[in-house]
PDB file of N, CA and C in Angstrom:
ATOM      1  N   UNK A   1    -156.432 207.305-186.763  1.00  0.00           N
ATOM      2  CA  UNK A   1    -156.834 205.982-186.337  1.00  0.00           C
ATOM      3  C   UNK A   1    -156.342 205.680-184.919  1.00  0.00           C
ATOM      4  N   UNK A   2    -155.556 206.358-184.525  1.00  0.00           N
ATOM      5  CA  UNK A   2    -154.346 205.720-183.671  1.00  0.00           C
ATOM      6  C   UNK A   2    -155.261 206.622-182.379  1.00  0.00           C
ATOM      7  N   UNK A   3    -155.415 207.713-182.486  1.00  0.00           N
ATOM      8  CA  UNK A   3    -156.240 208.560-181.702  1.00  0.00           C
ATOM      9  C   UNK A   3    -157.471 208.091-181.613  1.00  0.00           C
ATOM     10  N   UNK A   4    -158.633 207.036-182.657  1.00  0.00           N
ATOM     11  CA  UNK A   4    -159.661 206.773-182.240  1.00  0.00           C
ATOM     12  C   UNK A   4    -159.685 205.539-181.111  1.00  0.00           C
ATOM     13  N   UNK A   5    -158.495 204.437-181.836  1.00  0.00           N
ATOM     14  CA  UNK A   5    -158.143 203.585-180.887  1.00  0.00           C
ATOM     15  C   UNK A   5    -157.849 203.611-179.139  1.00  0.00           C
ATOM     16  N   UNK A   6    -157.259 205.105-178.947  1.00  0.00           N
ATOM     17  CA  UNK A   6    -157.069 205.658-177.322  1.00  0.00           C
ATOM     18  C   UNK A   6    -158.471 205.976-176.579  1.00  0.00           C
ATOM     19  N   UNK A   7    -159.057 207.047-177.734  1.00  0.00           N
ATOM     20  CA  UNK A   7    -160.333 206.846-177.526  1.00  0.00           C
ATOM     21  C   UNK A   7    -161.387 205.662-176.989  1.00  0.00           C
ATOM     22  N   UNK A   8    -161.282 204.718-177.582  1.00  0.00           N
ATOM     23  CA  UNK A   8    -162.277 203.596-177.446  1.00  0.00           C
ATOM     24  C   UNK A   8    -161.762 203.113-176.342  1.00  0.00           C
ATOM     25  N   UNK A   9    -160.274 202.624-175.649  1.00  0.00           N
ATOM     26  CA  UNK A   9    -159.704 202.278-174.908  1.00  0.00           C
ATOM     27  C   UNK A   9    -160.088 202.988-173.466  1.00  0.00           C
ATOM     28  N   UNK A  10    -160.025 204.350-173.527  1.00  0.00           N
ATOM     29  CA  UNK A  10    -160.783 205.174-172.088  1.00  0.00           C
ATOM     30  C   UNK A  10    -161.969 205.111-171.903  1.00  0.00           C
ATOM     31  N   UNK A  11    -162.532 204.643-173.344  1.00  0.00           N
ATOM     32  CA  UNK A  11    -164.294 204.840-172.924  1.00  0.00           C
ATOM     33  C   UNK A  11    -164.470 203.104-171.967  1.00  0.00           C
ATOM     34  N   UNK A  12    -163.687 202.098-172.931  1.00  0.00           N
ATOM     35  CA  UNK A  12    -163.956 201.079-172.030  1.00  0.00           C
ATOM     36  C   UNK A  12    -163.755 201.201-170.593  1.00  0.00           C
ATOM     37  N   UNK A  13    -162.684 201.061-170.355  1.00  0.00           N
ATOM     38  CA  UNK A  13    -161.864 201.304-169.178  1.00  0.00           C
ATOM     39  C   UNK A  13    -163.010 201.822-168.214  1.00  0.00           C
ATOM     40  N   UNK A  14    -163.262 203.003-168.597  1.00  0.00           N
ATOM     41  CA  UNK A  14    -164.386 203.428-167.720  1.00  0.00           C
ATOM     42  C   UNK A  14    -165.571 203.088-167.239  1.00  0.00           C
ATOM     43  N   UNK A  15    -166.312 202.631-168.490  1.00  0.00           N
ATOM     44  CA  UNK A  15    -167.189 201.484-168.273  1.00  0.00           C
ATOM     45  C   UNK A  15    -167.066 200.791-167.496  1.00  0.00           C
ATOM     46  N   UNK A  16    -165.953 199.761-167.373  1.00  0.00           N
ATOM     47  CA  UNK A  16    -165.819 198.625-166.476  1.00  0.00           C
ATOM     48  C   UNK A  16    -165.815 199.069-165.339  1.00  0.00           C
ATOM     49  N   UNK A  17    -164.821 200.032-164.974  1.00  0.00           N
ATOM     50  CA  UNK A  17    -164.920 200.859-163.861  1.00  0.00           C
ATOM     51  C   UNK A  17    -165.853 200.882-162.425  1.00  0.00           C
ATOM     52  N   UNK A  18    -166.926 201.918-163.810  1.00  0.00           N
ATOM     53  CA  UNK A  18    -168.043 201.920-163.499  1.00  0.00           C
ATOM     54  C   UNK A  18    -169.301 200.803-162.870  1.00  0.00           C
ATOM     55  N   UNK A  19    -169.245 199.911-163.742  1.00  0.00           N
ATOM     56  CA  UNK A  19    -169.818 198.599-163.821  1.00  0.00           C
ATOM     57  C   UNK A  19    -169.123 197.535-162.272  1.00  0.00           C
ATOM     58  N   UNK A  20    -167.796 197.635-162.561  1.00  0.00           N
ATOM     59  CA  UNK A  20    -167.498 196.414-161.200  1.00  0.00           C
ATOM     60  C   UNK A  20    -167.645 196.990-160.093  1.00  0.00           C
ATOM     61  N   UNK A  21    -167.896 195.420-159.450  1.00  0.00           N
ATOM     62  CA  UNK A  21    -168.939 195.545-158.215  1.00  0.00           C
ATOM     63  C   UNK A  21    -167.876 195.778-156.823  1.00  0.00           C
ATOM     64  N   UNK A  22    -167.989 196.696-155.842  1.00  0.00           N
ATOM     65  CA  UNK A  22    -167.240 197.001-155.137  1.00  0.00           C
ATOM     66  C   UNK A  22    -167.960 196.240-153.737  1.00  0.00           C
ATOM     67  N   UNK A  23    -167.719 196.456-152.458  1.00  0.00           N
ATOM     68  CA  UNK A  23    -168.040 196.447-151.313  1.00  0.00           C
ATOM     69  C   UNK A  23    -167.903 197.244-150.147  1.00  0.00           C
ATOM     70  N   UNK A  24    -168.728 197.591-149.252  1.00  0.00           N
ATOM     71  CA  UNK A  24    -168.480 198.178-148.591  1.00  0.00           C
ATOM     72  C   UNK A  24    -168.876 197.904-146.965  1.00  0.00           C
ATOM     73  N   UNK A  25    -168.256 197.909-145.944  1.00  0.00           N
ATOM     74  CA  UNK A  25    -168.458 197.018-144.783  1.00  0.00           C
ATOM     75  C   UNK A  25    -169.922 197.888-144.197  1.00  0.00           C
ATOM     76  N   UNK A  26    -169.940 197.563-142.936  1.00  0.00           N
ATOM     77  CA  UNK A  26    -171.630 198.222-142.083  1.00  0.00           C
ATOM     78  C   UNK A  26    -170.786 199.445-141.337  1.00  0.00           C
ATOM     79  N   UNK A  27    -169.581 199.328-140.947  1.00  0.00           N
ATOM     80  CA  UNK A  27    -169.513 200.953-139.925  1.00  0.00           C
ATOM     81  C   UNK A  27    -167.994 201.658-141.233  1.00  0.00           C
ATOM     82  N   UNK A  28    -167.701 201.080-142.347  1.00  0.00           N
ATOM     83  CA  UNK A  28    -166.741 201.544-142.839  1.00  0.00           C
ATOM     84  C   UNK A  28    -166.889 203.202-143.847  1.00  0.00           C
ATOM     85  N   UNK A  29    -165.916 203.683-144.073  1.00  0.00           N
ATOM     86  CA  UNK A  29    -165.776 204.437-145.010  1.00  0.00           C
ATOM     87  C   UNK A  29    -164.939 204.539-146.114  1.00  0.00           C
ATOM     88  N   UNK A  30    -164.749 203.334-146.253  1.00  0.00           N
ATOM     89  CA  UNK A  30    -164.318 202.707-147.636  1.00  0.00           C
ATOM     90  C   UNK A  30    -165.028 201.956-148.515  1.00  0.00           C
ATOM     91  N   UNK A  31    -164.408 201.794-149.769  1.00  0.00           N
ATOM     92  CA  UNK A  31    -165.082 200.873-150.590  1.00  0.00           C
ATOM     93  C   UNK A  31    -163.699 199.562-150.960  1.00  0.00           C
ATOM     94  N   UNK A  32    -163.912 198.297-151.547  1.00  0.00           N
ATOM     95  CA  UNK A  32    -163.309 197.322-151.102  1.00  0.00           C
ATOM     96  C   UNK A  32    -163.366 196.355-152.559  1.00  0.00           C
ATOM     97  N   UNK A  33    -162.682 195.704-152.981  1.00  0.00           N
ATOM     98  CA  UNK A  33    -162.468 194.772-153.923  1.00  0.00           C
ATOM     99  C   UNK A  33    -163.168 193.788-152.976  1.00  0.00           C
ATOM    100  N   UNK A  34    -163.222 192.221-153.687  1.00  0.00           N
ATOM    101  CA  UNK A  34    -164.230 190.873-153.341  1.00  0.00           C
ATOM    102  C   UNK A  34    -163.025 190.635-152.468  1.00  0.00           C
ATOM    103  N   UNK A  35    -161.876 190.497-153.089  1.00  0.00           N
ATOM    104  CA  UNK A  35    -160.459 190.179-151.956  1.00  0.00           C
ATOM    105  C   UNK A  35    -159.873 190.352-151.215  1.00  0.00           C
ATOM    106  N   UNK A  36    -160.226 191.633-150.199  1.00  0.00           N
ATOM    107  CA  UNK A  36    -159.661 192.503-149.774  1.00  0.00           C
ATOM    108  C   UNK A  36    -159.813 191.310-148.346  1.00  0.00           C
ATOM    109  N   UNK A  37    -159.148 191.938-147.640  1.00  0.00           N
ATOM    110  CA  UNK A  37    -159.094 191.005-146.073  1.00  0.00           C
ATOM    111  C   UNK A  37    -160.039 192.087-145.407  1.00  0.00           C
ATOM    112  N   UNK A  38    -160.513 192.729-145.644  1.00  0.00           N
ATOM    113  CA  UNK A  38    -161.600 193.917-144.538  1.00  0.00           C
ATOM    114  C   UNK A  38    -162.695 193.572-145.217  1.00  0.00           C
ATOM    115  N   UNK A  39    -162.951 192.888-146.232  1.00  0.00           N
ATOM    116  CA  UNK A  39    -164.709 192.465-146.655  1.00  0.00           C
ATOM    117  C   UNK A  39    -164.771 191.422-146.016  1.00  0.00           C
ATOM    118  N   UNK A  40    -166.303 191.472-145.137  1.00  0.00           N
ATOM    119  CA  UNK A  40    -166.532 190.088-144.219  1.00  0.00           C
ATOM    120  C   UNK A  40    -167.915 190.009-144.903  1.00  0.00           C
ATOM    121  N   UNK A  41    -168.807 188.650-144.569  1.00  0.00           N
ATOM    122  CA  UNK A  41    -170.285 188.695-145.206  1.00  0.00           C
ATOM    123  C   UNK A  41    -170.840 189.358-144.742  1.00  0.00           C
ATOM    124  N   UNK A  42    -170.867 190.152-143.841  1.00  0.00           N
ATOM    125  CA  UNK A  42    -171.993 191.118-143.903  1.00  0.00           C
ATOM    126  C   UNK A  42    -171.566 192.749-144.482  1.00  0.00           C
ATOM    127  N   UNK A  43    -170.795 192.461-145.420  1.00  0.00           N
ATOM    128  CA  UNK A  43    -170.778 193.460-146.112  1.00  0.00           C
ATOM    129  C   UNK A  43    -171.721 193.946-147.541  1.00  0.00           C
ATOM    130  N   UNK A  44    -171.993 194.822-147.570  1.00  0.00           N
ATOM    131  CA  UNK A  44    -172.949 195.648-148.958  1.00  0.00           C
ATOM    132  C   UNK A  44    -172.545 196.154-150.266  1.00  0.00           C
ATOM    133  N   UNK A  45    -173.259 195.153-151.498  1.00  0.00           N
ATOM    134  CA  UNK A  45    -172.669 194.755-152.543  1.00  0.00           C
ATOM    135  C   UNK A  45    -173.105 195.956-153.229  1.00  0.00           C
ATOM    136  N   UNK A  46    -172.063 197.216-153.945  1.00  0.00           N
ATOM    137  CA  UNK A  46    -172.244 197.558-154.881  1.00  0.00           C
ATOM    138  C   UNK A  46    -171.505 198.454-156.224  1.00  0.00           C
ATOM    139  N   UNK A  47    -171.671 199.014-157.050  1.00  0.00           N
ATOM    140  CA  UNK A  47    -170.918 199.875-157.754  1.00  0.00           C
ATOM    141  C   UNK A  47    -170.001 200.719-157.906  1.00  0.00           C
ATOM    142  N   UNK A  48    -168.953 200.851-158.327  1.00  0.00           N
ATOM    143  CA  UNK A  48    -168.079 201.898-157.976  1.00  0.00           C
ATOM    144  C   UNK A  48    -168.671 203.553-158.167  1.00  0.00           C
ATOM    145  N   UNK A  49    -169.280 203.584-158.583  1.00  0.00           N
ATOM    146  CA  UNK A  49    -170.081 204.904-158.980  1.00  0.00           C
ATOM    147  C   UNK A  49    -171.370 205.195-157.868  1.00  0.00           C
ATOM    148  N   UNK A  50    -171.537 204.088-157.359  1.00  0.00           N
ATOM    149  CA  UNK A  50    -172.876 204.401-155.871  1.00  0.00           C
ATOM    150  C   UNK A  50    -172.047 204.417-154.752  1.00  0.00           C
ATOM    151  N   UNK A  51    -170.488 203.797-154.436  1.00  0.00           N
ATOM    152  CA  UNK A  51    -169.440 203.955-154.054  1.00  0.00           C
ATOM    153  C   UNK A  51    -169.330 205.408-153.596  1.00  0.00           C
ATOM    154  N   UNK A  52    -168.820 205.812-154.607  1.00  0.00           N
ATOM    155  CA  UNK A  52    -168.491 207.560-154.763  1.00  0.00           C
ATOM    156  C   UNK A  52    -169.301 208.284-154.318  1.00  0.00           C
ATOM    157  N   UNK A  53    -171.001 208.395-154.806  1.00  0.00           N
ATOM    158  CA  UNK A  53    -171.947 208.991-154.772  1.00  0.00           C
ATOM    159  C   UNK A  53    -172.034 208.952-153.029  1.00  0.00           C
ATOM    160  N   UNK A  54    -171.563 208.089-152.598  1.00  0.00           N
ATOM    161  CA  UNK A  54    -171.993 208.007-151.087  1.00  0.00           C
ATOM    162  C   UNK A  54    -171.038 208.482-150.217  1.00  0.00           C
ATOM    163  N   UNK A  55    -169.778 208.846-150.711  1.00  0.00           N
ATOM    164  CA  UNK A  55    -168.497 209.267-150.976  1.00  0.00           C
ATOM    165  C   UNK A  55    -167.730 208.676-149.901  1.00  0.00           C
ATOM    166  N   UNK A  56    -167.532 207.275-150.455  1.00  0.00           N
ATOM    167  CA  UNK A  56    -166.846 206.421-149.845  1.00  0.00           C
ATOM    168  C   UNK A  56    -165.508 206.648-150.736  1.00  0.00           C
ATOM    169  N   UNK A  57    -164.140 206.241-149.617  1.00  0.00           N
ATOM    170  CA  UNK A  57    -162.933 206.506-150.332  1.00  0.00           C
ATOM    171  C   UNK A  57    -162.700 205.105-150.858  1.00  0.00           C
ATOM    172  N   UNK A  58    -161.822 205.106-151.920  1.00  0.00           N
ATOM    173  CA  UNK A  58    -160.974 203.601-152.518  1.00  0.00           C
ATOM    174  C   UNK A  58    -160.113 203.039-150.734  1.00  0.00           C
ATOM    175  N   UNK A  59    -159.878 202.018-150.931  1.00  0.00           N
ATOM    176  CA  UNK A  59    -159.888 201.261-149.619  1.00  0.00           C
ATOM    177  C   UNK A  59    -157.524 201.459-150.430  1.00  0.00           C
ATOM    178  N   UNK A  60    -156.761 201.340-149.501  1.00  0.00           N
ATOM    179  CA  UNK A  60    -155.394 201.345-149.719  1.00  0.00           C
ATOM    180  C   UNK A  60    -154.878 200.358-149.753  1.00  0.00           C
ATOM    181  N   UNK A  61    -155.385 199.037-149.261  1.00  0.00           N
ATOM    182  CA  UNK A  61    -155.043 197.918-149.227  1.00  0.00           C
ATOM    183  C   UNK A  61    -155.353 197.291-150.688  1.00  0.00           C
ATOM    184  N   UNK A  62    -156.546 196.987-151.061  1.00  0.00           N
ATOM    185  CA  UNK A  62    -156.822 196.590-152.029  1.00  0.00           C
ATOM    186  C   UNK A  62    -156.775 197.451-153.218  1.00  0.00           C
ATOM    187  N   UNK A  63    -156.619 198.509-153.569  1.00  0.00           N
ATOM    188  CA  UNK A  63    -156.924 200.148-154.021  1.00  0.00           C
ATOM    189  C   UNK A  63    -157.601 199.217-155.208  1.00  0.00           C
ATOM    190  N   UNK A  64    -158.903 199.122-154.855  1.00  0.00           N
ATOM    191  CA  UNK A  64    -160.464 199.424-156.018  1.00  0.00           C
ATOM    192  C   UNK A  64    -160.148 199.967-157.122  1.00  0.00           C
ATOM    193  N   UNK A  65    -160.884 199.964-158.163  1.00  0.00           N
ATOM    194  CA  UNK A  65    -160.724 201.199-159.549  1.00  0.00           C
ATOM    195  C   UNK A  65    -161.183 202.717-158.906  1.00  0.00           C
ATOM    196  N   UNK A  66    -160.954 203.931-158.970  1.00  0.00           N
ATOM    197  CA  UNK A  66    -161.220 205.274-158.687  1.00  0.00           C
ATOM    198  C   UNK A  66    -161.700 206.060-160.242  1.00  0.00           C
ATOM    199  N   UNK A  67    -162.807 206.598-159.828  1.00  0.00           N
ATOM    200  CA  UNK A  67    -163.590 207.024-161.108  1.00  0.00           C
ATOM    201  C   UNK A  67    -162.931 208.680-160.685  1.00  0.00           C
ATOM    202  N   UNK A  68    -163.432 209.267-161.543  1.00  0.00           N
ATOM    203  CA  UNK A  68    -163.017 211.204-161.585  1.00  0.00           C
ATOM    204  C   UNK A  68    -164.285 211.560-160.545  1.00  0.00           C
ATOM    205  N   UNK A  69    -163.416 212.734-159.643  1.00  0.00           N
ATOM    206  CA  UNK A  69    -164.731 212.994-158.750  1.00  0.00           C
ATOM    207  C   UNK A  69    -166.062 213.843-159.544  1.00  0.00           C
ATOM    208  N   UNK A  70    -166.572 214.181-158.988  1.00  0.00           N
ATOM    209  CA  UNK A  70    -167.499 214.810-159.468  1.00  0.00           C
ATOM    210  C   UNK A  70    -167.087 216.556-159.669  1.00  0.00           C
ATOM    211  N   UNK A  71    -167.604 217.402-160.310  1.00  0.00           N
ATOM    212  CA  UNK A  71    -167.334 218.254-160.948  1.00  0.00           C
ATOM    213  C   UNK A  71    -167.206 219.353-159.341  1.00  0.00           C
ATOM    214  N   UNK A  72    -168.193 219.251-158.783  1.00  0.00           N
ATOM    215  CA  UNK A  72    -168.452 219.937-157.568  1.00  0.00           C
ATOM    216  C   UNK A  72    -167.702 220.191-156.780  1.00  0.00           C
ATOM    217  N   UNK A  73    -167.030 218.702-156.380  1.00  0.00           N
ATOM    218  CA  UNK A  73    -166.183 218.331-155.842  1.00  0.00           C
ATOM    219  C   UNK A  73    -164.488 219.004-155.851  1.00  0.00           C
ATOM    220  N   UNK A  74    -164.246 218.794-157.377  1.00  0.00           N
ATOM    221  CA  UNK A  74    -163.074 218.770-157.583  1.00  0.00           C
ATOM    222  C   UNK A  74    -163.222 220.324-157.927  1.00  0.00           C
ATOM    223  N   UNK A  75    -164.015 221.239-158.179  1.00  0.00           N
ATOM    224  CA  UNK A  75    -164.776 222.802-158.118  1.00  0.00           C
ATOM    225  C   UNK A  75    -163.900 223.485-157.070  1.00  0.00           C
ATOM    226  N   UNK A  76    -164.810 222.792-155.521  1.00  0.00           N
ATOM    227  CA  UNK A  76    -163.980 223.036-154.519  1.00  0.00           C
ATOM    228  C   UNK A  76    -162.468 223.247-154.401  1.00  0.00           C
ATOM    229  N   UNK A  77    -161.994 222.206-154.371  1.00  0.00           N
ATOM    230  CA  UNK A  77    -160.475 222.119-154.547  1.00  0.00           C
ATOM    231  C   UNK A  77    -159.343 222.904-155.035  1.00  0.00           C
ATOM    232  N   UNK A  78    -160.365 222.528-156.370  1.00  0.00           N
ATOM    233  CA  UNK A  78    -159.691 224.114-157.481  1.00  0.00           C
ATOM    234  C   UNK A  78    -159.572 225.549-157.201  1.00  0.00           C
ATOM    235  N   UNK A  79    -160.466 226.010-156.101  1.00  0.00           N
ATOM    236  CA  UNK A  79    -161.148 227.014-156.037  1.00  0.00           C
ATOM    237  C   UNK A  79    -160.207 227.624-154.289  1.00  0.00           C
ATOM    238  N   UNK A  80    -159.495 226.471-154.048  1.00  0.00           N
ATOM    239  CA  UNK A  80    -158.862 226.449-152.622  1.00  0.00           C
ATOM    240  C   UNK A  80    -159.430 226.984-151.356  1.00  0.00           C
ATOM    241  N   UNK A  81    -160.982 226.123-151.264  1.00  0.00           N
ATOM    242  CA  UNK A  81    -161.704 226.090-150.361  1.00  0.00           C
ATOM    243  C   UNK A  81    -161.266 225.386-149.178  1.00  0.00           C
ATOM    244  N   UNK A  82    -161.629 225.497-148.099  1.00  0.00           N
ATOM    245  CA  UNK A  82    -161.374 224.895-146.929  1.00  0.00           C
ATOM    246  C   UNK A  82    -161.996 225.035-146.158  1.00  0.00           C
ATOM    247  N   UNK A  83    -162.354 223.707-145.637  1.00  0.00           N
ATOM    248  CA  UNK A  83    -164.162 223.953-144.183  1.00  0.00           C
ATOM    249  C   UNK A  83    -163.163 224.725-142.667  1.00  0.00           C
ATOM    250  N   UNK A  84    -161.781 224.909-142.645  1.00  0.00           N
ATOM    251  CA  UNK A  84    -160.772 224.646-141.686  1.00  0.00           C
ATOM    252  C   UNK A  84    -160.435 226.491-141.821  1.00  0.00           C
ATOM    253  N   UNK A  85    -160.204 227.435-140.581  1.00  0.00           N
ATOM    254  CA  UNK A  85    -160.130 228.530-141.050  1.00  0.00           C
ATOM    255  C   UNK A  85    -158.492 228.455-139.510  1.00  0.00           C
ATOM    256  N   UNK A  86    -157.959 229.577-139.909  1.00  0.00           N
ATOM    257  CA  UNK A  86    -157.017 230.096-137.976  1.00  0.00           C
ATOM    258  C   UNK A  86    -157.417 230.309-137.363  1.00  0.00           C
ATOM    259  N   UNK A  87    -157.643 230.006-135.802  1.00  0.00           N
ATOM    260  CA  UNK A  87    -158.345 230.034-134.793  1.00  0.00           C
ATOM    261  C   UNK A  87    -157.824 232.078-135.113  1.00  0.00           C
ATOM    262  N   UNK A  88    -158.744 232.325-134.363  1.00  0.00           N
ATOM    263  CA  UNK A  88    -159.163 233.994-133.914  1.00  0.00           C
ATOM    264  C   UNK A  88    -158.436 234.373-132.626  1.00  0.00           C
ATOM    265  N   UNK A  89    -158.202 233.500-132.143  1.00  0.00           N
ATOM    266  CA  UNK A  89    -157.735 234.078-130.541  1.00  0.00           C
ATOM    267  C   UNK A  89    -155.788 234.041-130.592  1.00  0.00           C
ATOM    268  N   UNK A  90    -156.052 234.632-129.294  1.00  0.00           N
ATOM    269  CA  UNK A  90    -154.348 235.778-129.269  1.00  0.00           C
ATOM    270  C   UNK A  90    -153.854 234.717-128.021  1.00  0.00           C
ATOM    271  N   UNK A  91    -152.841 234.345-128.471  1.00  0.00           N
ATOM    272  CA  UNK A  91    -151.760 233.871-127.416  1.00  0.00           C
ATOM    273  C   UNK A  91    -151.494 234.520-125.694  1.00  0.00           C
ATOM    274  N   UNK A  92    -150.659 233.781-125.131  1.00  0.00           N
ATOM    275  CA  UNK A  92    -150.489 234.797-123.820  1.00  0.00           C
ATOM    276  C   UNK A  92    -149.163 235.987-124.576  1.00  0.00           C
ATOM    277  N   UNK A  93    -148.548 235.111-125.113  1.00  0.00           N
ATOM    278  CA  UNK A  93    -147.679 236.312-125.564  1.00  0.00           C
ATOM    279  C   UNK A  93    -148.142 237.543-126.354  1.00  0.00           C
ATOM    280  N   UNK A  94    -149.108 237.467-127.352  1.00  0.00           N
ATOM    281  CA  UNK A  94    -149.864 238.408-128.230  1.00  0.00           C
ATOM    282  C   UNK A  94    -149.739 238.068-129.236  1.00  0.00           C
ATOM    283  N   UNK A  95    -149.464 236.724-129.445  1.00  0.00           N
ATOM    284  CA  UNK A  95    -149.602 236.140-131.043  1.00  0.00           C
ATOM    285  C   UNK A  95    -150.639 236.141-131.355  1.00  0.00           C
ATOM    286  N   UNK A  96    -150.738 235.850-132.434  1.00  0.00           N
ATOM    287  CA  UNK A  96    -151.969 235.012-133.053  1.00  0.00           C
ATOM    288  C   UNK A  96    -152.158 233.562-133.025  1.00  0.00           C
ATOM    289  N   UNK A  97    -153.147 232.826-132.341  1.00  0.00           N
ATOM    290  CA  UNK A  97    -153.116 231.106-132.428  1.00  0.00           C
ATOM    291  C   UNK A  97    -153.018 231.060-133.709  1.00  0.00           C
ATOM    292  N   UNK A  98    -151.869 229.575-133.447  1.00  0.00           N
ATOM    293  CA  UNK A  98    -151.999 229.100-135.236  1.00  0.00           C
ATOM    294  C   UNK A  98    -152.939 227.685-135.646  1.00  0.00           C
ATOM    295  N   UNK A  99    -153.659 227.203-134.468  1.00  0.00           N
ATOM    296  CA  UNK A  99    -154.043 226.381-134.735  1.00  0.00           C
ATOM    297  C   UNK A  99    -155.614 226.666-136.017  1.00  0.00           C
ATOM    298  N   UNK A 100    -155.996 225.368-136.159  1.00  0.00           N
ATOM    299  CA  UNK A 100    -156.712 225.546-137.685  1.00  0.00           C
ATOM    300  C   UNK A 100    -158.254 224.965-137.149  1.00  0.00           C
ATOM    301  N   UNK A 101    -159.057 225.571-136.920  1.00  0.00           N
ATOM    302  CA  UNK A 101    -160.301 225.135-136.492  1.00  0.00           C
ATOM    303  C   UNK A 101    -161.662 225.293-137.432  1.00  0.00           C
ATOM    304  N   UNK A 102    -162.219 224.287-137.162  1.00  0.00           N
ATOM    305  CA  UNK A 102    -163.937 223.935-138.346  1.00  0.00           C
ATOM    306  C   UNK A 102    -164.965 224.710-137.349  1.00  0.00           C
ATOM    307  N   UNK A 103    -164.823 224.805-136.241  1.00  0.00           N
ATOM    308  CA  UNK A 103    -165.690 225.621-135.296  1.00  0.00           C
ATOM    309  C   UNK A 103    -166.177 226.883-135.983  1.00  0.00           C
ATOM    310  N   UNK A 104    -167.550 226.770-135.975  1.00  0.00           N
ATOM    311  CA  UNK A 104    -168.687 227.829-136.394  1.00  0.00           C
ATOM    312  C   UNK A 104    -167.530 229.392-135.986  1.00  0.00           C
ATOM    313  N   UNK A 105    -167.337 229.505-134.489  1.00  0.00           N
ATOM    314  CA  UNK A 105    -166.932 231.121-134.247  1.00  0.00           C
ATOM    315  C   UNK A 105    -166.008 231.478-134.478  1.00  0.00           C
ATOM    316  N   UNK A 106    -164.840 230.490-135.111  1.00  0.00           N
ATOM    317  CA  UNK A 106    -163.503 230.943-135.294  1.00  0.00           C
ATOM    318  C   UNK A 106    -162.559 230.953-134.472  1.00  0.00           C
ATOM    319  N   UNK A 107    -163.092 229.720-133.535  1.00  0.00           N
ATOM    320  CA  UNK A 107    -161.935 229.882-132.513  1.00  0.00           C
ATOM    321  C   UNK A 107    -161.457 228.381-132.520  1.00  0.00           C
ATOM    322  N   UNK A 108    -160.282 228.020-131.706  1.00  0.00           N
ATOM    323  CA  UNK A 108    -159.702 226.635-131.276  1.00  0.00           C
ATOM    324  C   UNK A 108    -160.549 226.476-130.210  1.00  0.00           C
ATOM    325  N   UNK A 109    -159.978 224.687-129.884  1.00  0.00           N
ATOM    326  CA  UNK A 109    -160.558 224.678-128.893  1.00  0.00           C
ATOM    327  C   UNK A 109    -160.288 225.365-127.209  1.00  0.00           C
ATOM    328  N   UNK A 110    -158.890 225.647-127.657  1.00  0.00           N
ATOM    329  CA  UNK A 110    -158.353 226.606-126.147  1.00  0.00           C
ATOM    330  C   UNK A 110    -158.717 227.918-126.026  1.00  0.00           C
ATOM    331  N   UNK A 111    -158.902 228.464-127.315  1.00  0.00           N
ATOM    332  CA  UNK A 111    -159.816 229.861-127.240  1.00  0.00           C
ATOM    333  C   UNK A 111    -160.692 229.702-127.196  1.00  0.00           C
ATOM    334  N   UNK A 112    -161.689 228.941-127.254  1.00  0.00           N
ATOM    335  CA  UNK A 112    -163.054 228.855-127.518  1.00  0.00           C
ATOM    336  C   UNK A 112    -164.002 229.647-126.400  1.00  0.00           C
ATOM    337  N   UNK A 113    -164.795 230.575-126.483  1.00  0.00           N
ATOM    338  CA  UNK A 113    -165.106 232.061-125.497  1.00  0.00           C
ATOM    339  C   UNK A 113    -166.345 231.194-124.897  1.00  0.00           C
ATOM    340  N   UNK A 114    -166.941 230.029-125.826  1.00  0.00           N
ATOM    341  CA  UNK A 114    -167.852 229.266-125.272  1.00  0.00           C
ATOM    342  C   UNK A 114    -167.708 228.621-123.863  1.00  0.00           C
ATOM    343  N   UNK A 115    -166.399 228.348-123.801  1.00  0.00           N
ATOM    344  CA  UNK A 115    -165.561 227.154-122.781  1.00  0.00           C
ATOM    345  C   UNK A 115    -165.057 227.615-121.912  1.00  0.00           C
ATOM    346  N   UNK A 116    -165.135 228.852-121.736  1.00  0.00           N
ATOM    347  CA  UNK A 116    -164.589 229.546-120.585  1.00  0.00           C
ATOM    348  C   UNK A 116    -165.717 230.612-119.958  1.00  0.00           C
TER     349      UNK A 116
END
């Protein structure tokens, strides 16, 4: 009984979750409670779950309800993916750069073979 009761308790929870209405400003990348001091009227009324989908973060000030990410998402993570690789290029000394670059060729921006 005691276990169906926890049960019913997460399914609500979630629901509501789901259901209350969040906000989100015109240039932001957050999502926002009605109270928050960063919701102004021209902000855009909606779901915590169209929230996510758009993958807006919970705002820190107000911290919103946070649903479970999506499977994909949290896939990644698990999987210890990273868009971020070590730059490729060699120091004056003959190191290896340690900086961490998203650049297509694998380089920083001080190595970058493009830029020189």
């Amino acid at each position: 009984m005691l276990r169906y009761l926890q049960v019913a308790f997460l399914l609500a929870l979630s629901t509501f979750g789901e259901s209350q209405t969040v906000f989100k400003t015109p240039s932001g990348a957050k999502y926002h409670l009605a109270s928050c001091r960063m919701v102004n009227n021209v902000s855009k009324e909606l779901s915590v779950s169209e929230a996510i989908q758009l993958g807006l973060e919970p705002c820190k000030i107000c911290k919103p309800p946070i649903l479970q990410m999506s499977s994909a998402t949290s896939q990644k993570k698990a999987n210890g993916q990273s868009n971020t690789v070590q730059c490729r290029g060699v120091t004056k000394a003959g190191n290896r750069c340690k900086h961490m670059t998203s650049i297509a060729n694998g380089y920083c921006f001080q190595h970058n073979p493009d830029n020189n």
